[in-house]
N, C-alpha and C. Protein backbone atom coordinates (compact mmCIF):
# COMPACT_ATOMS: atom_id res chain seq x y z
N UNK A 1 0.83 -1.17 0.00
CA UNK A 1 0.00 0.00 0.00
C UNK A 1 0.88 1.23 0.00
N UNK A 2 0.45 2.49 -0.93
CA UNK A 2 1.42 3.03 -0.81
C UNK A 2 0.83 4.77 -0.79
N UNK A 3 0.82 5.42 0.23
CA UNK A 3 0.32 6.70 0.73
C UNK A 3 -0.65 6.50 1.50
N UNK A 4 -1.87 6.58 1.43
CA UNK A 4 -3.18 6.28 2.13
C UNK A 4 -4.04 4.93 2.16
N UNK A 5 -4.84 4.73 2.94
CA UNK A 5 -5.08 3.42 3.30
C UNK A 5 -6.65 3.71 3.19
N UNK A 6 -7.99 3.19 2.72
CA UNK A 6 -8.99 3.32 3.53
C UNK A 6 -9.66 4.04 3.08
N UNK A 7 -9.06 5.68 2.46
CA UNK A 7 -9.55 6.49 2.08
C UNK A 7 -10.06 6.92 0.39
N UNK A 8 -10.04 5.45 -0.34
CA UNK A 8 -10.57 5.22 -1.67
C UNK A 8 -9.84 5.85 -2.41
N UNK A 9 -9.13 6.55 -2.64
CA UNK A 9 -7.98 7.26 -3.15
C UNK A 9 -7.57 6.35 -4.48
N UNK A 10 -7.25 7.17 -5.65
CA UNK A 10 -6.51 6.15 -6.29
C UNK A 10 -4.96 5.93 -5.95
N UNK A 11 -3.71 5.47 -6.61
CA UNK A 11 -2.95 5.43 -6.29
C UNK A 11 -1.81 6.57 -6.65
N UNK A 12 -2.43 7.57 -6.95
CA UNK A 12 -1.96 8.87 -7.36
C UNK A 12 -3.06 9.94 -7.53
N UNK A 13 -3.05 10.88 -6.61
CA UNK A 13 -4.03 11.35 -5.83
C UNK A 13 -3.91 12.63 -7.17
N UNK A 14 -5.06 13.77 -7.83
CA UNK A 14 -4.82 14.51 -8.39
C UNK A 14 -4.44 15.75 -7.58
N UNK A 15 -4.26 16.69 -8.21
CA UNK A 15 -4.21 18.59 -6.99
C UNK A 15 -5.38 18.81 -6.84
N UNK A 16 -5.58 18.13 -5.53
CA UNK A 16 -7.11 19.05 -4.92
C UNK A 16 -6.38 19.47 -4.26
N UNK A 17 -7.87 20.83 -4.28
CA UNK A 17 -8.17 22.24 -3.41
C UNK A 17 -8.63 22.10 -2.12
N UNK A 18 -7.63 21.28 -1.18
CA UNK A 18 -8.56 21.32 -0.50
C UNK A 18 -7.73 22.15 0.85
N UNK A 19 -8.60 22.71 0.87
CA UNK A 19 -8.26 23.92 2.26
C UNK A 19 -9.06 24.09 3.76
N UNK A 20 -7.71 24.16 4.62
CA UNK A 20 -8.63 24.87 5.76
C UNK A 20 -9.17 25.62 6.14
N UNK A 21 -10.37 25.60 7.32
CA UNK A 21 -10.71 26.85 7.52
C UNK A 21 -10.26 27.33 8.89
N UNK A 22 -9.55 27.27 9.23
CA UNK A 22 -8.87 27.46 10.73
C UNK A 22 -9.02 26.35 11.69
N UNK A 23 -9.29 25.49 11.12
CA UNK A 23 -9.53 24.07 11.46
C UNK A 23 -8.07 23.24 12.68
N UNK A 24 -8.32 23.20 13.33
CA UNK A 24 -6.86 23.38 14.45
C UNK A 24 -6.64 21.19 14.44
N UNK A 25 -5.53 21.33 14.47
CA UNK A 25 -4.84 19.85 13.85
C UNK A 25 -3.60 19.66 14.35
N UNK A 26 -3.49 18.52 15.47
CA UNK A 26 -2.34 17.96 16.57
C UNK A 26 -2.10 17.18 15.61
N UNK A 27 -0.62 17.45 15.12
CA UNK A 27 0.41 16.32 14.51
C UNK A 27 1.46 15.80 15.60
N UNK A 28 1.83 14.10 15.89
CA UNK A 28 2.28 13.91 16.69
C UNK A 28 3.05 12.55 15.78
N UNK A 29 4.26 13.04 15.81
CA UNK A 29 5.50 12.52 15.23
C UNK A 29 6.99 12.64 16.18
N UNK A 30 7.66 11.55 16.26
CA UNK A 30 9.32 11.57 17.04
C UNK A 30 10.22 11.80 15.59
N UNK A 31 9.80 12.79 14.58
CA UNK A 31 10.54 12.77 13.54
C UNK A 31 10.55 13.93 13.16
N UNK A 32 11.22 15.09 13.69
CA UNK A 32 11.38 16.40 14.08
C UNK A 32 11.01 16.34 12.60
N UNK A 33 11.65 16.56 11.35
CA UNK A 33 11.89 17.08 10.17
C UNK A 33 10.61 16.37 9.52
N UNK A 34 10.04 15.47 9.91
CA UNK A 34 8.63 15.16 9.04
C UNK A 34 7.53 16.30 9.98
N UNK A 35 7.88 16.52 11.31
CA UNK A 35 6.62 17.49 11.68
C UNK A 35 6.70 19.12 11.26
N UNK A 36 8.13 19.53 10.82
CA UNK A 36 8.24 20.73 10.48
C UNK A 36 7.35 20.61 8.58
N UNK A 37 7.87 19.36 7.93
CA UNK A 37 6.92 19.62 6.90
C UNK A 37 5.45 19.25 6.80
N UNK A 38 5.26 18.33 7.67
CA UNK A 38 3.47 18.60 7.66
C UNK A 38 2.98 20.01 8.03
N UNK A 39 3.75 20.30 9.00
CA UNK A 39 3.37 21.57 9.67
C UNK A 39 2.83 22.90 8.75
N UNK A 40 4.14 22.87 8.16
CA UNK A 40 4.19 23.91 6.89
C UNK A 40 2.85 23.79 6.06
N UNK A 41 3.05 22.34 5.45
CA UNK A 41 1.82 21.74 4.57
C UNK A 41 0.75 22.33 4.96
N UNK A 42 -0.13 22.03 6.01
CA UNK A 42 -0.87 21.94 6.41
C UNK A 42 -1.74 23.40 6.94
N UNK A 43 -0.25 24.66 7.55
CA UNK A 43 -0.58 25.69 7.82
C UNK A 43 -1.10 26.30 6.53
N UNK A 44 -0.32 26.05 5.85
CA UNK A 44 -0.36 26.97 3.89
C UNK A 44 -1.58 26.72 4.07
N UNK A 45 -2.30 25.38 4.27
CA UNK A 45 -3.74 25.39 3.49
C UNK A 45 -4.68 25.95 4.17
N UNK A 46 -4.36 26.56 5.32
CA UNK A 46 -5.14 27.11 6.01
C UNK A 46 -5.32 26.88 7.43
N UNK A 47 -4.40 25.36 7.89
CA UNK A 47 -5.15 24.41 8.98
C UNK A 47 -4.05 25.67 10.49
N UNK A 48 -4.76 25.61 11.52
CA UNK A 48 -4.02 25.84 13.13
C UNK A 48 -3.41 24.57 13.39
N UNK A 49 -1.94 24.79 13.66
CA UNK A 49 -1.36 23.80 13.78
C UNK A 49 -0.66 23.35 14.94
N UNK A 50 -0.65 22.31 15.58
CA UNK A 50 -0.23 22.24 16.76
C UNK A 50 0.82 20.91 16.51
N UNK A 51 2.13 20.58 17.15
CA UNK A 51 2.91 19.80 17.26
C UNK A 51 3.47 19.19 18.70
N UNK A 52 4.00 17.42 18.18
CA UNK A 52 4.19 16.90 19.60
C UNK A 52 4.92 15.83 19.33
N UNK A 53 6.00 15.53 19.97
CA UNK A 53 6.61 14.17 19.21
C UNK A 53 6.74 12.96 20.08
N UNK A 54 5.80 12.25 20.81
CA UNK A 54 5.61 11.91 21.12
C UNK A 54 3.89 11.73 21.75
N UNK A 55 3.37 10.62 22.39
CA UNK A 55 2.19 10.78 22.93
C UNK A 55 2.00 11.54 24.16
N UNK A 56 2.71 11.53 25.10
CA UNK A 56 2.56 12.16 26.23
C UNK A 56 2.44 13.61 26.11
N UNK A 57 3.78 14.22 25.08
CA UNK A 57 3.57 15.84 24.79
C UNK A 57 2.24 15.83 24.04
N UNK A 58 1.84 14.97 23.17
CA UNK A 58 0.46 15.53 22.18
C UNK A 58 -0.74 15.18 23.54
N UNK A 59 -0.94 14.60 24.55
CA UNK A 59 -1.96 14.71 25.57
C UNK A 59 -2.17 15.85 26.59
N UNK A 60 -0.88 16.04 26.21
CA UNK A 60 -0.60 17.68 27.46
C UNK A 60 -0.73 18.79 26.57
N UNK A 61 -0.70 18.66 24.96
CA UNK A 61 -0.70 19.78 23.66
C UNK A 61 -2.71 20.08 23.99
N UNK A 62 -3.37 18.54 24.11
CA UNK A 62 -4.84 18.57 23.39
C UNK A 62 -5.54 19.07 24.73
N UNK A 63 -4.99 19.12 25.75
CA UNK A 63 -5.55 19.43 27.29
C UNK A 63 -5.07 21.23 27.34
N UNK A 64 -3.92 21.56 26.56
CA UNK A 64 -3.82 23.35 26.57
C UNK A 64 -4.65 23.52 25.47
N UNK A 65 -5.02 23.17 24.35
CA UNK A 65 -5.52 23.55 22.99
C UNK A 65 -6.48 23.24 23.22
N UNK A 66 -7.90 23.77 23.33
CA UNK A 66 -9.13 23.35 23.19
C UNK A 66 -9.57 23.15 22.02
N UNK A 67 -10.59 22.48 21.42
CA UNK A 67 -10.74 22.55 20.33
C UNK A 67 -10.14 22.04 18.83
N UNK A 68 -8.99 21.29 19.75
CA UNK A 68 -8.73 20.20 18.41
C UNK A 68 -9.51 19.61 17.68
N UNK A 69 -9.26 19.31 16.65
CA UNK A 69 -10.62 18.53 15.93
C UNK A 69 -10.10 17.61 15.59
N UNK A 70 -8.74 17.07 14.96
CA UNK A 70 -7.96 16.15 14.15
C UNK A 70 -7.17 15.78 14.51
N UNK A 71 -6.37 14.86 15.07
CA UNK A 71 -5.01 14.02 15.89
C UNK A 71 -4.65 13.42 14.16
N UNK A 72 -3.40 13.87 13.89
CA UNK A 72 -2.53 12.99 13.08
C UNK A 72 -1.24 12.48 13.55
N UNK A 73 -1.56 10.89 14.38
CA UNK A 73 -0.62 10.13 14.02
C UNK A 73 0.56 9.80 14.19
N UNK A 74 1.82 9.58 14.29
CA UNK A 74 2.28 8.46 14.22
C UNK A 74 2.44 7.50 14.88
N UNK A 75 2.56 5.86 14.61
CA UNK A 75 2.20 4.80 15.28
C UNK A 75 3.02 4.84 16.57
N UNK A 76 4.83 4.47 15.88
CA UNK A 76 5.59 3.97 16.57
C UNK A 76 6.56 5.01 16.58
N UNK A 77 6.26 5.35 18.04
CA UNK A 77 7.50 6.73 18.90
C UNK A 77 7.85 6.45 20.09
N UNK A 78 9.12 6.99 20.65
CA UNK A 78 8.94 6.69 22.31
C UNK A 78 8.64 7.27 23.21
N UNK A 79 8.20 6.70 24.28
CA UNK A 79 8.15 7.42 25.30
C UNK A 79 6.23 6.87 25.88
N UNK A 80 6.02 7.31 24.83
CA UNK A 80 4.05 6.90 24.57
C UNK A 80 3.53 6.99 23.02
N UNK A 81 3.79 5.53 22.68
CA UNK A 81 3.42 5.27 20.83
C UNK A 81 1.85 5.34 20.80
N UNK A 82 1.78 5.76 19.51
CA UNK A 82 0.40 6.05 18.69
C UNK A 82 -0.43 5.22 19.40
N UNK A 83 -0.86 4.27 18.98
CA UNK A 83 -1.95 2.79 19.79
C UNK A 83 -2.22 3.50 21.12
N UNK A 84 -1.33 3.78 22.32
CA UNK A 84 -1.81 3.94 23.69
C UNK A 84 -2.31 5.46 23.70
N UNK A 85 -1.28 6.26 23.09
CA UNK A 85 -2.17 7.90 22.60
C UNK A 85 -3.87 7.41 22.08
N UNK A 86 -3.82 6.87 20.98
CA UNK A 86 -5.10 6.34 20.65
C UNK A 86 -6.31 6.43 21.58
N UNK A 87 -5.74 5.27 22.26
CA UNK A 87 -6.75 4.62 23.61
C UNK A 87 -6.62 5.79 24.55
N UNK A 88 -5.55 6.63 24.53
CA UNK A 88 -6.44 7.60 25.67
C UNK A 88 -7.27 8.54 25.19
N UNK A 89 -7.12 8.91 24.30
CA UNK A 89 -7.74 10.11 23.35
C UNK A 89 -9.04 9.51 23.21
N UNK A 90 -9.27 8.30 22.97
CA UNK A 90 -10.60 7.84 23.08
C UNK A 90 -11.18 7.78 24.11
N UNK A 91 -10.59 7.72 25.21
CA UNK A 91 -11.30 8.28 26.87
C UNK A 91 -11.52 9.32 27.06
N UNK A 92 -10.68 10.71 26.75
CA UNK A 92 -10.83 11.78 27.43
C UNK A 92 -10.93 13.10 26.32
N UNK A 93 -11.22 12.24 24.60
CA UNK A 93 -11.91 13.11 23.93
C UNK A 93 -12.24 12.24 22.66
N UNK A 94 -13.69 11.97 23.46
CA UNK A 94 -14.22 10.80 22.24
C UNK A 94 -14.37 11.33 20.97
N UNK A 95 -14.83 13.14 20.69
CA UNK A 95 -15.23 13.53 19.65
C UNK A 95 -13.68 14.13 18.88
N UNK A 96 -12.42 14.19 18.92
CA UNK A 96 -11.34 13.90 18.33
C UNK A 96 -11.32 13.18 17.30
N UNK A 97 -11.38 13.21 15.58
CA UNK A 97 -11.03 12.53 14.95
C UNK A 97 -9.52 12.16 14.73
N UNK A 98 -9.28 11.27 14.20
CA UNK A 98 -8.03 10.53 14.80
C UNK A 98 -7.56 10.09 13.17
N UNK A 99 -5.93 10.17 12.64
CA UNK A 99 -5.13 9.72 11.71
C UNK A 99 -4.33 9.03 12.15
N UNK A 100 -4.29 7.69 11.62
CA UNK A 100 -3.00 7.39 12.00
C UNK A 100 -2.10 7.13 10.78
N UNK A 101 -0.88 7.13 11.25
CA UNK A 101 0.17 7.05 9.89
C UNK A 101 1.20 6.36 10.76
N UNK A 102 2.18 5.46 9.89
CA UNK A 102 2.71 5.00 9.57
C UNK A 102 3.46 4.35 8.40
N UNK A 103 5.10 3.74 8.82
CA UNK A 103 5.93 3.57 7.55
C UNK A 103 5.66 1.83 7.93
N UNK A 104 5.36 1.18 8.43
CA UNK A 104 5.23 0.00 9.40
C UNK A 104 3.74 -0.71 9.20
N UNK A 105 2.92 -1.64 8.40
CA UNK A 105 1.98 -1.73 8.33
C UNK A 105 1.75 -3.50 8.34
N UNK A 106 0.82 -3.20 9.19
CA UNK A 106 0.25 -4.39 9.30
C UNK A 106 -1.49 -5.28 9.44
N UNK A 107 -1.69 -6.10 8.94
CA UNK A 107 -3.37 -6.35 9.11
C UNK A 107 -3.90 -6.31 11.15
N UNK A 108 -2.99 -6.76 11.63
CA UNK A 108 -3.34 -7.06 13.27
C UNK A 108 -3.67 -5.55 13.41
N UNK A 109 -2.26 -4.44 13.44
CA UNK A 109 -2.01 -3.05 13.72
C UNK A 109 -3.56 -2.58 13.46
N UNK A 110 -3.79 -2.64 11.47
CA UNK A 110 -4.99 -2.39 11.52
C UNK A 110 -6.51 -2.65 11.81
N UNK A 111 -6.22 -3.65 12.35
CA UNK A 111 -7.37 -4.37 12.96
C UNK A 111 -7.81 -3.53 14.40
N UNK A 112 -6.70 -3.08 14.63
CA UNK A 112 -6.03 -3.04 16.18
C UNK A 112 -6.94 -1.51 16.39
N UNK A 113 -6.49 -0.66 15.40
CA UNK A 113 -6.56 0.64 15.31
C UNK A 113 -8.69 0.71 14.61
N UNK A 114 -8.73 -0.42 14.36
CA UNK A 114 -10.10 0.13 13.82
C UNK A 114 -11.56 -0.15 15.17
N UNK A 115 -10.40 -0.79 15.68
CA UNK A 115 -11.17 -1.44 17.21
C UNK A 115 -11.34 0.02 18.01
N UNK A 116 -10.58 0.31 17.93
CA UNK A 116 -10.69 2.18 18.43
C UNK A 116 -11.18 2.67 17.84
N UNK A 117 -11.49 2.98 16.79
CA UNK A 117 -12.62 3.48 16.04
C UNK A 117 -11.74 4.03 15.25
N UNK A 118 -10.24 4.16 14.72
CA UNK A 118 -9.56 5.05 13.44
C UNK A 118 -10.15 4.74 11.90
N UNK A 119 -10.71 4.78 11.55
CA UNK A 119 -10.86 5.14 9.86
C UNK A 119 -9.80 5.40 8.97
N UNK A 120 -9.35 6.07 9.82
CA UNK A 120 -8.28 7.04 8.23
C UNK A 120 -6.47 6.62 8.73
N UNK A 121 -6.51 6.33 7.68
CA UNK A 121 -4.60 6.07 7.69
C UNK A 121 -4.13 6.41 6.92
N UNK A 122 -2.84 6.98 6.87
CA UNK A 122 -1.75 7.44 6.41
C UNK A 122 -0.57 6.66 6.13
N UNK A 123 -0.22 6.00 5.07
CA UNK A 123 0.85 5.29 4.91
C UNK A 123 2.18 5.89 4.45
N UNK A 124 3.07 5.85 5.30
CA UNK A 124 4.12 6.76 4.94
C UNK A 124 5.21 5.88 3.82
N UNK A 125 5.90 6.60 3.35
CA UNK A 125 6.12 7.62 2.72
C UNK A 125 4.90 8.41 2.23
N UNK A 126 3.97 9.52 2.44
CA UNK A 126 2.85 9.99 1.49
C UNK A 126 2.99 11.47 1.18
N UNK A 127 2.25 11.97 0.09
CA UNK A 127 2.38 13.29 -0.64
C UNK A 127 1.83 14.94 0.23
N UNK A 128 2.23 15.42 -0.31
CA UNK A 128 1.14 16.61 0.51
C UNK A 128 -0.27 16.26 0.19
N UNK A 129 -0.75 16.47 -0.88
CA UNK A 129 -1.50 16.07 -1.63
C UNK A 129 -2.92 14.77 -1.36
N UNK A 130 -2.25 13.94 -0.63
CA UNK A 130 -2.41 12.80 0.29
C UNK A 130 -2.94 13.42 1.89
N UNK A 131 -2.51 13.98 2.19
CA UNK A 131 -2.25 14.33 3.87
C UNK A 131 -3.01 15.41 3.37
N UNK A 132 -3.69 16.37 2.71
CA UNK A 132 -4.48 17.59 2.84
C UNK A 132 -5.96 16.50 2.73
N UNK A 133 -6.25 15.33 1.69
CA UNK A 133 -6.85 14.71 1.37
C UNK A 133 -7.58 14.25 2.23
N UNK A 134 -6.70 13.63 3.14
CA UNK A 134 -7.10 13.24 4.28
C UNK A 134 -7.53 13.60 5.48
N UNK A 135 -6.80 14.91 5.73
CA UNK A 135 -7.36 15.78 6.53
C UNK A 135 -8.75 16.32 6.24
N UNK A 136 -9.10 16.48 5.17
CA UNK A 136 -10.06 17.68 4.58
C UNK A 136 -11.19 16.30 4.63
N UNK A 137 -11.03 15.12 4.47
CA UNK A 137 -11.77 13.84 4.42
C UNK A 137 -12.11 13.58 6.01
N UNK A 138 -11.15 13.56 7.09
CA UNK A 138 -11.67 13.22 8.22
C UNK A 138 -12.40 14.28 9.09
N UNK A 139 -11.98 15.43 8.51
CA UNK A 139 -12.88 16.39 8.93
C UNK A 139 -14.41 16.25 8.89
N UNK A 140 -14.69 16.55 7.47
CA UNK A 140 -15.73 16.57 7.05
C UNK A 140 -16.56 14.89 7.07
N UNK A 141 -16.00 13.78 7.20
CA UNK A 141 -16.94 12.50 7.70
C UNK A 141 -17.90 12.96 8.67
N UNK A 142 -18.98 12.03 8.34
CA UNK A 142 -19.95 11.61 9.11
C UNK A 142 -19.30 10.90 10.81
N UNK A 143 -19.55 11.42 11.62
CA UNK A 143 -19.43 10.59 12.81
C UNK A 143 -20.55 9.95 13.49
N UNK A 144 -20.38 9.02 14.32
CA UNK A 144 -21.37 8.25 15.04
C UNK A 144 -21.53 9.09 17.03
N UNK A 145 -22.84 9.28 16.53
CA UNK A 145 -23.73 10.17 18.01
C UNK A 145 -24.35 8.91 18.84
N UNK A 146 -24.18 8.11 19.90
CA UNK A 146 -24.62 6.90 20.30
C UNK A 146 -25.96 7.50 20.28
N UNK A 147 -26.34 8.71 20.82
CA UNK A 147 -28.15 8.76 21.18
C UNK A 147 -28.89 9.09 19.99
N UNK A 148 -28.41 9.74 18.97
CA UNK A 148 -28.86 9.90 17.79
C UNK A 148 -29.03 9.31 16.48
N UNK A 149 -27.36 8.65 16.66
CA UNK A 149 -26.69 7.76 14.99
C UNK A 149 -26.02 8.63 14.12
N UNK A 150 -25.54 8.84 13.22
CA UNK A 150 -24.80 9.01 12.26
C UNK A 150 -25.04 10.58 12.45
N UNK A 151 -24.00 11.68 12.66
CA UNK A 151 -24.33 13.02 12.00
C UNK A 151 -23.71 13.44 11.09
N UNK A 152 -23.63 14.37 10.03
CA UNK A 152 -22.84 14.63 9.22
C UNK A 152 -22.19 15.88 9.70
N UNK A 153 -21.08 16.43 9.64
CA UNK A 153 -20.37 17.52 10.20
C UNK A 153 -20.38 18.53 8.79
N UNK A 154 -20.54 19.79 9.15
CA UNK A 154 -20.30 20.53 8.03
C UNK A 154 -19.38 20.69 6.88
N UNK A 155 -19.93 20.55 6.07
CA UNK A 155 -19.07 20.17 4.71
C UNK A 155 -18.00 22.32 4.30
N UNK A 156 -16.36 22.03 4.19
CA UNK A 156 -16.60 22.99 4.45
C UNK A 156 -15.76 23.25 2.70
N UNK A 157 -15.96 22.46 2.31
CA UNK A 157 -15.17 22.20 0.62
C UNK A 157 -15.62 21.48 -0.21
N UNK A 158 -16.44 21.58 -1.17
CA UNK A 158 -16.80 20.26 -2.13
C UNK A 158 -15.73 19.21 -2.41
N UNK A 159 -16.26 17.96 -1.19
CA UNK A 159 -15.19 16.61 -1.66
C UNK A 159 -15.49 16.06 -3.15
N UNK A 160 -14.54 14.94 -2.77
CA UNK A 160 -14.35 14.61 -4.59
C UNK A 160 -16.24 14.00 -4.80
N UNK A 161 -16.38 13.09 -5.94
CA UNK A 161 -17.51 12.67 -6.03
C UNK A 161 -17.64 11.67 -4.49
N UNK A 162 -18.39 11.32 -4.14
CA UNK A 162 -18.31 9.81 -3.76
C UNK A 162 -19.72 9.16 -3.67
N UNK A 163 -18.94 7.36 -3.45
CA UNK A 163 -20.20 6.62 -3.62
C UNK A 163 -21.13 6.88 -2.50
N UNK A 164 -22.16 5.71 -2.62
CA UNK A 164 -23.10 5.61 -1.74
C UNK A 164 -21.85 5.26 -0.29
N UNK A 165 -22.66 5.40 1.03
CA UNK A 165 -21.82 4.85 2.10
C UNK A 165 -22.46 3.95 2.93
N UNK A 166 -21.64 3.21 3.27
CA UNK A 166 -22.20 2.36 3.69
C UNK A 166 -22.00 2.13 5.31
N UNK A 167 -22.90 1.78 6.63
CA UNK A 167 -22.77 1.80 7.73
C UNK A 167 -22.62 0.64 8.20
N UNK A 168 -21.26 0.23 8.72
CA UNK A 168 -21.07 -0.67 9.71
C UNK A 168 -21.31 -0.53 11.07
N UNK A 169 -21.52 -0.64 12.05
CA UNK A 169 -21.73 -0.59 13.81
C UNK A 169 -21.66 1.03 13.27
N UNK A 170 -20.98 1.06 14.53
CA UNK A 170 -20.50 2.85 14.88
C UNK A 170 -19.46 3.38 14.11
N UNK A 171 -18.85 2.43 12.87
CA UNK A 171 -17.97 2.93 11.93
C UNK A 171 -18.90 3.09 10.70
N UNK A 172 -17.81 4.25 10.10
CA UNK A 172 -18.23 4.86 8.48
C UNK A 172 -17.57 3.85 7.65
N UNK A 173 -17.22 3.45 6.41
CA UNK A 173 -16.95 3.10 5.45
C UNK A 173 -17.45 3.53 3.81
N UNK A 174 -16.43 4.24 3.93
CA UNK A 174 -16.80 5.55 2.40
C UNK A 174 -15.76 5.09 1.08
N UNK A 175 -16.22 4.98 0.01
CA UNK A 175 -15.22 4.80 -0.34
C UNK A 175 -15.53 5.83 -1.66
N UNK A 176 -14.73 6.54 -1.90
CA UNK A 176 -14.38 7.45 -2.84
C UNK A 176 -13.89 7.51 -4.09
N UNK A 177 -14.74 8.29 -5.06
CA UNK A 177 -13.76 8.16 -6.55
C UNK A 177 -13.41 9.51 -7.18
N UNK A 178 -12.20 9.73 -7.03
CA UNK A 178 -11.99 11.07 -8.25
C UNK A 178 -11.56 11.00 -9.49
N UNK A 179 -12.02 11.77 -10.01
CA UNK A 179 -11.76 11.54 -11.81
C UNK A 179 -10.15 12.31 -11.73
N UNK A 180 -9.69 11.28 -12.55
CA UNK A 180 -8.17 11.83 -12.95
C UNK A 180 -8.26 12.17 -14.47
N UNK A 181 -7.49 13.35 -14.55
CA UNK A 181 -7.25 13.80 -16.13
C UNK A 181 -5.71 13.14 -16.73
N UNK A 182 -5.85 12.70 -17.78
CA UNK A 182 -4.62 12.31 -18.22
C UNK A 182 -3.65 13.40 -19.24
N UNK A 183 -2.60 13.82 -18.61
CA UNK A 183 -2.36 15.09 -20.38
C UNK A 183 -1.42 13.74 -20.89
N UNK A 184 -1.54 14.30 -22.27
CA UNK A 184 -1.23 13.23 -23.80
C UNK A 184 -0.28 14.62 -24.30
């Protein structure tokens, strides 16, 4: 698999537009020089950006920052790896949508991670292109309200086309198609 996982993507994503709207987004990486370029990435498009390289700094980042909306990720760091960040973030901020990424992939891992409720993955090596995609995708998903069911969150960019979706338990499963242009 190679960039994104999950997120219907083809295997070469076209230039979408897709932008933030002040949309505030904890990247949590032990890989100083990959968080200075998401960072960048991510600010350009518009997103509030917050950084942590490890789990413990990104739990003490999401407890000063109110209002996170998006945790991106990475699995395996020290100190407190992705998986146990995961599981706490799912205790003490269920409505957090959650990325995970990794260079390291596995069916258990993802089994592991969907048991927590993650959807969206990031397979590293991936593009800007990829990572705005995804962001601008986990944003805007449908989440699961236990007293209500399914809400849709405000759409704040026309996503690509997509299909019908389909509902498993308390998970989404979307799968997406964008038209690619070919130049000749």
């Amino acid at each position: 698999m190679n960039g994104a996982t999950n997120l219907g993507m083809p295997a070469e994503t076209p230039n979408l537009k897709a932008t933030g709207t002040g949309d505030r987004i904890l990247i949590v990486d032990d890989e100083e020089w990959l968080l200075k370029i998401v960072d960048l990435c991510l600010t350009k498009a518009g997103y509030k950006v917050f950084r942590a390289s490890n789990g413990s700094e990104a739990l003490t980042q999401i407890q000063d920052e109110p209002g996170i909306s998006v945790v991106l990720t990475d699995i395996v760091m020290p100190t407190m790896d992705g998986v146990i960040l995961i599981r706490e973030l799912v205790q003490i901020h269920p409505n957090v949508k959650i990325i995970a990424s990794t260079g390291i992939h596995s069916a258990a891992l993802t089994e592991e991670l969907r048991s927590l409720g993650v959807t969206n993955f990031l397979t590293k090596p991936y593009t800007s292109a990829k990572l705005l995609f995804a962001v601008r995708k986990t944003i805007d998903e449908e989440v699961w309200n236990p007293s209500t069911g399914f809400e849709t969150q405000s759409l704040t960019t026309s996503p690509p086309t997509e299909a019908p979706r389909k509902r498993r338990g308390p998970f989404l499963v979307t799968s997406i198609s964008v038209p690619i242009s070919r130049a000749r």
